[in-house]
C-alpha atoms as a PDB file:
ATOM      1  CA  UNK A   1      38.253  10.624  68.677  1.00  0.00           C
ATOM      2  CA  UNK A   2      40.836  12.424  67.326  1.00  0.00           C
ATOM      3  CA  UNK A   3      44.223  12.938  69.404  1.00  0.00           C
ATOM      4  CA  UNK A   4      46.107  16.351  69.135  1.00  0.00           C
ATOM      5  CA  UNK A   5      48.514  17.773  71.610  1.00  0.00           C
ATOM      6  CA  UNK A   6      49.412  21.673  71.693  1.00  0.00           C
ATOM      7  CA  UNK A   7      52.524  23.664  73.159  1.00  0.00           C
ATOM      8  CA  UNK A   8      51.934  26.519  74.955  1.00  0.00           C
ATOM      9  CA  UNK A   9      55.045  28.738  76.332  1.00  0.00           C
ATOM     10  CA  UNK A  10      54.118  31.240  78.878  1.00  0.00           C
ATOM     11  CA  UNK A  11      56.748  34.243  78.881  1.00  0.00           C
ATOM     12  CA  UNK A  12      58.716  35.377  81.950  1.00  0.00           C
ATOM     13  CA  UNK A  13      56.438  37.665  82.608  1.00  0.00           C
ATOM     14  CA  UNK A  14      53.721  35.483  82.757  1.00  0.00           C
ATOM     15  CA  UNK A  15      56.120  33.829  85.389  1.00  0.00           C
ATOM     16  CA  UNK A  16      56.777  36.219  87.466  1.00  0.00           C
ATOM     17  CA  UNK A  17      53.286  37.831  88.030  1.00  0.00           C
ATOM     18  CA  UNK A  18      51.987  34.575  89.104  1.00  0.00           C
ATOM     19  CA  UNK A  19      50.065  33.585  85.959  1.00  0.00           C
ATOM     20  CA  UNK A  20      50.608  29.965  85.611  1.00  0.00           C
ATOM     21  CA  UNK A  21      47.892  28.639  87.502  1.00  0.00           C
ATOM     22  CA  UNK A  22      45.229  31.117  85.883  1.00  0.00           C
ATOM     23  CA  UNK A  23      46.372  29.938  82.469  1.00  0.00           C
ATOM     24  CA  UNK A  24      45.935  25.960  83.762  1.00  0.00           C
ATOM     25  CA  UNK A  25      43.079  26.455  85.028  1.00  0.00           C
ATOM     26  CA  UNK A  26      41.356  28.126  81.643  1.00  0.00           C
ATOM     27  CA  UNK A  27      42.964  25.642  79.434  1.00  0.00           C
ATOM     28  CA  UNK A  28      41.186  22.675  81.464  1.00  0.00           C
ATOM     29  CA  UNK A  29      37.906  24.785  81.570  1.00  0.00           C
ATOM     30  CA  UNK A  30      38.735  24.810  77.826  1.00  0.00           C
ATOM     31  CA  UNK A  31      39.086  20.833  77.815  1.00  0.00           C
ATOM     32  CA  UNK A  32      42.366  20.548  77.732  1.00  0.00           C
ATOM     33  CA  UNK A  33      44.641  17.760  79.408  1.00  0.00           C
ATOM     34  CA  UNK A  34      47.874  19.249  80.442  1.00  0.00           C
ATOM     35  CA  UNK A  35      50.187  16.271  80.018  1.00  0.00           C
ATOM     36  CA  UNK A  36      53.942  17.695  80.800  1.00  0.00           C
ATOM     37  CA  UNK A  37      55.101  20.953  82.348  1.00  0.00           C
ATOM     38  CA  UNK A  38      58.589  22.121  81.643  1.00  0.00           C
ATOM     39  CA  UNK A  39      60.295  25.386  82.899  1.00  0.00           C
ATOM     40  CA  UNK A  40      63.613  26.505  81.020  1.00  0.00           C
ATOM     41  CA  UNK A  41      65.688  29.466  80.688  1.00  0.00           C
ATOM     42  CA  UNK A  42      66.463  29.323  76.583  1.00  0.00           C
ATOM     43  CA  UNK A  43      68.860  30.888  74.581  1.00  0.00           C
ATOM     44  CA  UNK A  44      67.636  33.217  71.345  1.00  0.00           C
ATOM     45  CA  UNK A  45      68.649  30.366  69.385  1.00  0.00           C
ATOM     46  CA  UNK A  46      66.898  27.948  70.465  1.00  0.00           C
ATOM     47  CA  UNK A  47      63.995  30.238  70.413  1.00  0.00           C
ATOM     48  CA  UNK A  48      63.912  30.673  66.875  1.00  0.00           C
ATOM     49  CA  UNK A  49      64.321  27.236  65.828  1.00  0.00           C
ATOM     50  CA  UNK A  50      60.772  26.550  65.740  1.00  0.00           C
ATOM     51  CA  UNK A  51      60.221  29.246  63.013  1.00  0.00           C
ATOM     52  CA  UNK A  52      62.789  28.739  60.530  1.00  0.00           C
ATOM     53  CA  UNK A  53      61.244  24.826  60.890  1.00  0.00           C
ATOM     54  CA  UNK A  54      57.764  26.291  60.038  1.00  0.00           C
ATOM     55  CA  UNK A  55      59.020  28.656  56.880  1.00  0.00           C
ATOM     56  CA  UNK A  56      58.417  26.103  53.817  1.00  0.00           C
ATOM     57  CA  UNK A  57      55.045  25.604  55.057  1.00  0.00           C
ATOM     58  CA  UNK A  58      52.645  27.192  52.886  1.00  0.00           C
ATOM     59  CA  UNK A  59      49.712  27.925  55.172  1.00  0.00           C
ATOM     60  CA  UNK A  60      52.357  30.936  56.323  1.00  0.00           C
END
């Protein structure tokens, strides 16, 4: 059995029109585990460091 884990980010608009619990609920019909739950306000910066990590990747 292999062992993967995902990150999902739901936007603030998600947020704010009550989303959250429709999007849990259709990952675990999905089989998903959900694990950790974080909420954050994040800077641009911060937002883009996960895509200038992925840019020598070739698969992009």
């Amino acid at each position: 059995l292999i062992n993967l884990r995902t990150f999902i980010a739901v936007k603030l608009d998600g947020v704010q029109r009550g989303l959250m619990g429709e999007i849990i609920k259709r990952l675990e019909q999905k089989g998903f585990c959900l694990v950790a739950m974080k909420f954050m306000h994040t800077s641009e910066d911060l937002l883009k460091e996960p895509v200038l990590a992925m840019k020598h990747h070739s698969w992009q």
